[in-house]
Protein backbone atom coordinates (compact mmCIF):
# COMPACT_ATOMS: atom_id res chain seq x y z
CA UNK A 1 25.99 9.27 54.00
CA UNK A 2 28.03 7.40 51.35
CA UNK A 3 27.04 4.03 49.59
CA UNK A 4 29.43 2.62 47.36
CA UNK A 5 27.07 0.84 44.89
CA UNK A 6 28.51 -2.96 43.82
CA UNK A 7 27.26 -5.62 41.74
CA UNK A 8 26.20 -7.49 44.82
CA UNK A 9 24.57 -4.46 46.66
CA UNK A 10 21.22 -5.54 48.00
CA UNK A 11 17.95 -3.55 48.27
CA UNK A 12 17.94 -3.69 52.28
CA UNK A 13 21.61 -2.42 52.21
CA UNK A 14 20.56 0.95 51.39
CA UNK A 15 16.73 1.18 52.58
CA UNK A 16 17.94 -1.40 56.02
CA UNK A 17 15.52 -4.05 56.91
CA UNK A 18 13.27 -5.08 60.07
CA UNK A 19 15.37 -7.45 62.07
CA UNK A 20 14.24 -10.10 64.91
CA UNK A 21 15.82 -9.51 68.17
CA UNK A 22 16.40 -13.04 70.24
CA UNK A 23 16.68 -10.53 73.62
CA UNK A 24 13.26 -8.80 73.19
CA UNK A 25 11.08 -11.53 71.14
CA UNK A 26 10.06 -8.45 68.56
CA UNK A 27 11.27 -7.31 65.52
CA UNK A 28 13.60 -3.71 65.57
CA UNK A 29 13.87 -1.70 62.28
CA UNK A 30 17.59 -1.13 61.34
CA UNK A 31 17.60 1.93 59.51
CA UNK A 32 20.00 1.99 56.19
CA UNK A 33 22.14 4.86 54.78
CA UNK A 34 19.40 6.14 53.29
CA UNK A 35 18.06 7.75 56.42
CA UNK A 36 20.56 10.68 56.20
CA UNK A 37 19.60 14.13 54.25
CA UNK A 38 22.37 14.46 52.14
CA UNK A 39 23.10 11.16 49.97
CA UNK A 40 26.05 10.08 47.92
CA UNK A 41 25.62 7.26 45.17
CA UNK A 42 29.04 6.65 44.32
CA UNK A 43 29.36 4.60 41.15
CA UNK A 44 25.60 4.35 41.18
CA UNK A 45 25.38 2.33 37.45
CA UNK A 46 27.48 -0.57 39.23
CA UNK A 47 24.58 -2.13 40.73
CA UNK A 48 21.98 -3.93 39.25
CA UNK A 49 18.31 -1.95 38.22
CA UNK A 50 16.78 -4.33 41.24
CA UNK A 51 18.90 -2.25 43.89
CA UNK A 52 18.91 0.98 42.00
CA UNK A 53 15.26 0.79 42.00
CA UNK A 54 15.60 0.73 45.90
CA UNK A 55 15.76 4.82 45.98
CA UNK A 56 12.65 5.46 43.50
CA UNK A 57 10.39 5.78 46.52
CA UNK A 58 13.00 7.86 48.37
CA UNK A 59 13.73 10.07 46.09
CA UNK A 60 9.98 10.91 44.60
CA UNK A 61 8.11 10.43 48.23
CA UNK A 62 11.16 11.43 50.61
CA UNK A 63 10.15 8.12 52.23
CA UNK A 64 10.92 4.16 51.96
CA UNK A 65 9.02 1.05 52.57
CA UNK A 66 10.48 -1.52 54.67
CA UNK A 67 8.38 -4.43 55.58
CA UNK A 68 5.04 -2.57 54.74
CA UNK A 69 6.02 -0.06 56.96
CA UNK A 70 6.23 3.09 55.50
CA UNK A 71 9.07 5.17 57.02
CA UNK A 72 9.46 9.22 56.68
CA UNK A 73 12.89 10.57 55.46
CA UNK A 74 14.11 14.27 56.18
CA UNK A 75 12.20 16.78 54.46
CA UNK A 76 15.96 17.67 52.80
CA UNK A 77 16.79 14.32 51.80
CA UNK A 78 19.14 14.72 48.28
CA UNK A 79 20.40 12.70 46.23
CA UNK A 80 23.92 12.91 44.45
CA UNK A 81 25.36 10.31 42.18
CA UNK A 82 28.34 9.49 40.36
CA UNK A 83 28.90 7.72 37.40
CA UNK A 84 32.06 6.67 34.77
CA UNK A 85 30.24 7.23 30.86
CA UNK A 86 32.84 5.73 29.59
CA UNK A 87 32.87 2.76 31.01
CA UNK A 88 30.86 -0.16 29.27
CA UNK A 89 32.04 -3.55 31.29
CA UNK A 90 29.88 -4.35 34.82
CA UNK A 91 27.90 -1.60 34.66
CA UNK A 92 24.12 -1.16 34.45
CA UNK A 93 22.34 1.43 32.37
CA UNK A 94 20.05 3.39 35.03
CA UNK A 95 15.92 2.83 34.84
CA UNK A 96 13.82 5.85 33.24
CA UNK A 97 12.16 6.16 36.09
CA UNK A 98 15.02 6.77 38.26
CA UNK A 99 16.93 9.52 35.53
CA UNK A 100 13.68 11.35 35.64
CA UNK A 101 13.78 11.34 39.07
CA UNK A 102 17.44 13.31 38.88
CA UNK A 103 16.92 16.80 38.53
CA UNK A 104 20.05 17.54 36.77
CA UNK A 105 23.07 15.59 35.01
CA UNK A 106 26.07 17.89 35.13
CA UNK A 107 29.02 16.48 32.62
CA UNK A 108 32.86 16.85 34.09
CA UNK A 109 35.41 16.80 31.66
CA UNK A 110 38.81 16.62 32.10
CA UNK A 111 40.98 19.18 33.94
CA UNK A 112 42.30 22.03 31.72
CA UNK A 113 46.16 21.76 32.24
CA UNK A 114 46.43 24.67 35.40
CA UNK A 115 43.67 22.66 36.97
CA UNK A 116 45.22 19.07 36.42
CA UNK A 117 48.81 20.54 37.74
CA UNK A 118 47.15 21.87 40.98
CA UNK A 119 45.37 18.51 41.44
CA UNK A 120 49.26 17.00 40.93
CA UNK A 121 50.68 19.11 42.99
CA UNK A 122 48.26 17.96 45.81
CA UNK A 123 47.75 14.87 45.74
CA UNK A 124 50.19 12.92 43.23
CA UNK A 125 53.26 14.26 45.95
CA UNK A 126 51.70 13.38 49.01
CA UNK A 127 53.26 10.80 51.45
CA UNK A 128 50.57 9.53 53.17
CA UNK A 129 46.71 9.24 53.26
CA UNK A 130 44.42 12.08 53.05
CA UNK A 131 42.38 13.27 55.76
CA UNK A 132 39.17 14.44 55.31
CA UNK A 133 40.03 17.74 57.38
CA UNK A 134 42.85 18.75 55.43
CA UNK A 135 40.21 18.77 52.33
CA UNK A 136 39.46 22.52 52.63
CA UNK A 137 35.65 21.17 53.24
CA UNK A 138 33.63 23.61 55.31
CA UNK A 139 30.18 23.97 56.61
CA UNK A 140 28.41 27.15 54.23
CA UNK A 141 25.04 27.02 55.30
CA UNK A 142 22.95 25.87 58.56
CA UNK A 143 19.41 23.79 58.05
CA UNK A 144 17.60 27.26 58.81
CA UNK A 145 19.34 28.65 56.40
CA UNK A 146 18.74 26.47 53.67
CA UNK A 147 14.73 26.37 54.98
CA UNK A 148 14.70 30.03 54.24
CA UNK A 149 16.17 29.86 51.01
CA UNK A 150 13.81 27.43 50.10
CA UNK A 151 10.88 29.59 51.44
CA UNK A 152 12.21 32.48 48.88
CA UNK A 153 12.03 29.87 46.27
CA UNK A 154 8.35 29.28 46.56
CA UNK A 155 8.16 33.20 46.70
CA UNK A 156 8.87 33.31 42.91
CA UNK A 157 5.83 34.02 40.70
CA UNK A 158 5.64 31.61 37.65
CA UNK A 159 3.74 33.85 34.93
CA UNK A 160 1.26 31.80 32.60
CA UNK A 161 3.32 32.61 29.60
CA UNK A 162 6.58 30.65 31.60
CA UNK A 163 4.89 28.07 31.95
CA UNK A 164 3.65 27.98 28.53
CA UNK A 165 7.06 27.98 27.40
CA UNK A 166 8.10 25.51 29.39
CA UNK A 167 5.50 23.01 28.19
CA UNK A 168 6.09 23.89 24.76
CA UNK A 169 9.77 23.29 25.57
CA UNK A 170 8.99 20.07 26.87
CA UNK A 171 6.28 18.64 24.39
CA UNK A 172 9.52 19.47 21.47
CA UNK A 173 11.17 16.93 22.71
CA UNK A 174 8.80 14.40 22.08
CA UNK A 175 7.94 15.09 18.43
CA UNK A 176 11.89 15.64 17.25
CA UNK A 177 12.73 12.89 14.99
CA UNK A 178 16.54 12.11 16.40
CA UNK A 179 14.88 11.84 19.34
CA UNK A 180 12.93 7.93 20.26
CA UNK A 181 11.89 9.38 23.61
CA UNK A 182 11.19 12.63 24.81
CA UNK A 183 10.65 14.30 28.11
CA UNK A 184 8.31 13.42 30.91
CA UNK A 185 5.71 15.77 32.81
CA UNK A 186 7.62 15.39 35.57
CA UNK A 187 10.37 17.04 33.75
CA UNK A 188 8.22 20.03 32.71
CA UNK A 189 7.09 20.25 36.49
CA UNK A 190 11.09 20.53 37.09
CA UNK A 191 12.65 22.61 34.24
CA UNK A 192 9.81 24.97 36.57
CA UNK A 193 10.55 24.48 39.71
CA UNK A 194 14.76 25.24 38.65
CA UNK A 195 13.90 27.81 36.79
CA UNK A 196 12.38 29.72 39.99
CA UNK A 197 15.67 28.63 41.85
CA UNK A 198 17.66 30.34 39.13
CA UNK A 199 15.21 33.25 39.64
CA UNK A 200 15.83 33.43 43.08
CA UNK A 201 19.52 33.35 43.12
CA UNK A 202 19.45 36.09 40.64
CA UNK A 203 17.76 38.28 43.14
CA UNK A 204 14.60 38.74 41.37
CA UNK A 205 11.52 37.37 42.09
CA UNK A 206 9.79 36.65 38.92
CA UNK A 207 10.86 33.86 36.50
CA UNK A 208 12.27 35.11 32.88
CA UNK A 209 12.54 32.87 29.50
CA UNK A 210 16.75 32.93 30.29
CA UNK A 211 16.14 31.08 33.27
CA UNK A 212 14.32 28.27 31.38
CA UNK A 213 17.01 28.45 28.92
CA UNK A 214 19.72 28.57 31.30
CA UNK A 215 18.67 25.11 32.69
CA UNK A 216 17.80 23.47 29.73
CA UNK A 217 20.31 21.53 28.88
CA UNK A 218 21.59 19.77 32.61
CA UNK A 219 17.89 19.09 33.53
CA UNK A 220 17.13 17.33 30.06
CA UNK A 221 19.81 15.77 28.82
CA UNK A 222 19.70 12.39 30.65
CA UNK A 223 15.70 12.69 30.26
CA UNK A 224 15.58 11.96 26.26
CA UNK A 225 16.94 9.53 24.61
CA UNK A 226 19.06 9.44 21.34
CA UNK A 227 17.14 7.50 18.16
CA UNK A 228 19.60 4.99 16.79
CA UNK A 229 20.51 6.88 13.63
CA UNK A 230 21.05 9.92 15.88
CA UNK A 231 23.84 7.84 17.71
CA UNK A 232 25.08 6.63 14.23
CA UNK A 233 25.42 9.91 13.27
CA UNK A 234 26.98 10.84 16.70
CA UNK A 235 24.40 13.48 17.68
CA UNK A 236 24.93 14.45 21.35
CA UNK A 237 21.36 15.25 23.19
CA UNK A 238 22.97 18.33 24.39
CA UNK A 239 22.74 19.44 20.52
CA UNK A 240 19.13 18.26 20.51
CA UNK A 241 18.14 20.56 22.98
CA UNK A 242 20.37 23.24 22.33
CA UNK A 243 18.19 23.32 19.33
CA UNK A 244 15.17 22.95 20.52
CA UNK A 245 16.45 26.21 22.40
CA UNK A 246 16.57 27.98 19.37
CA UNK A 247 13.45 26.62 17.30
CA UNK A 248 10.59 27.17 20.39
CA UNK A 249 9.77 30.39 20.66
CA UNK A 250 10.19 32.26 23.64
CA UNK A 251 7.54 34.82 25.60
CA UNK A 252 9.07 38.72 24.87
């Protein structure tokens, strides 16, 4: 499912909302968008934090509240949103709580130029609308599929010296001084839980300090947060942690 966020997006428009039925005398839940497994938050920091906060429960618990009726989501349910950085007017900056619930934050820059003349050649000469099945969009992977994978996942061992690291890595971030906020636990819990993804992809099934390195950066760079004479000095959190990287040492 898609939601386009707005300034005038309402909590039940993505969570739905019980509704009283004149034909039956009762109440019927209408379930929102949100009731899908794969979710896109298109232009997510357009909406207020009120509505935003409407996925914290989804996205930590895999379930919503509607009415005081606590409703289960799929056991896949993900979350992917979009944002502009750049943009500054009628936008809202996103709550803590909901960046640390964001595993990662991947940046997109622009096109290099064979890129941005393919993307011409597509679309800036076409003569009508797109079609979604003329995207080149096709299905990779069944629900088994991804079950299994995720079985392999929790197949990875986690040795105490990993996770060591990995807390060490973590508690950095709260000490640096062009840093005013550091990582949460829950962060440390997830730099762990990628890092045995990463493990797994690589074949192996054992978790190594490149892995934690690797993964760094996109998990924990929405997760701090610049001090203001870091941002004066246009420090990027990406350098933070980059060297953070560099200063924690790392198991042999």
């Amino acid at each position: 499912s898609r939601i386009q966020f707005t300034p005038d997006l309402m909590p039940g428009d993505i969570v739905g909302a019980s509704l009283f039925n004149f034909q039956t005398s009762s109440f019927e839940l209408r379930r929102g968008p949100v009731f899908t497994e794969l979710l896109l938050a298109d232009e997510i920091n357009r909406t207020p934090p009120k509505t935003q906060a409407a996925l914290l429960e989804a996205m930590q618990e895999r379930a919503v509240t509607i009415d005081g009726s606590t409703e289960k989501l799929s056991d896949r349910f993900t979350v992917v949103a979009t944002q502009n950085p750049i943009e500054q007017q009628g936008v809202y900056p996103l709550p803590e709580a909901q960046l640390d619930r964001f595993l990662f934050k991947l940046a997109i820059d622009y096109p290099d130029a064979e890129a941005e003349r393919a993307i011409v050649a597509q679309y800036g000469t076409r003569t009508g609308s797109p079609r979604p099945e003329d995207s080149g969009v096709e299905q990779v992977a069944t629900p088994d599929a991804l079950k299994a994978a995720s079985d392999t996942v929790l197949t990875v061992r986690l040795a105490d010296e990993i996770i060591a690291y990995v807390v060490d890595l973590i508690r950095a971030t709260r000490d640096h001084a062009d840093l005013s906020h550091g990582a949460s636990p829950r962060a440390a819990s997830a730099l762990a839980a990628a890092a045995r993804a990463a493990a797994a992809l690589e074949g192996r099934d054992y978790v190594i300090p490149d892995d934690v390195k690797l993964l760094a950066q996109p998990l924990l760079r929405h997760r701090v947060v610049l001090s203001p004479a870091a941002e004066i000095d246009g420090r990027r959190t990406d350098d933070i942690v980059a060297q953070l990287i560099d200063r924690v040492e790392a198991p042999r």
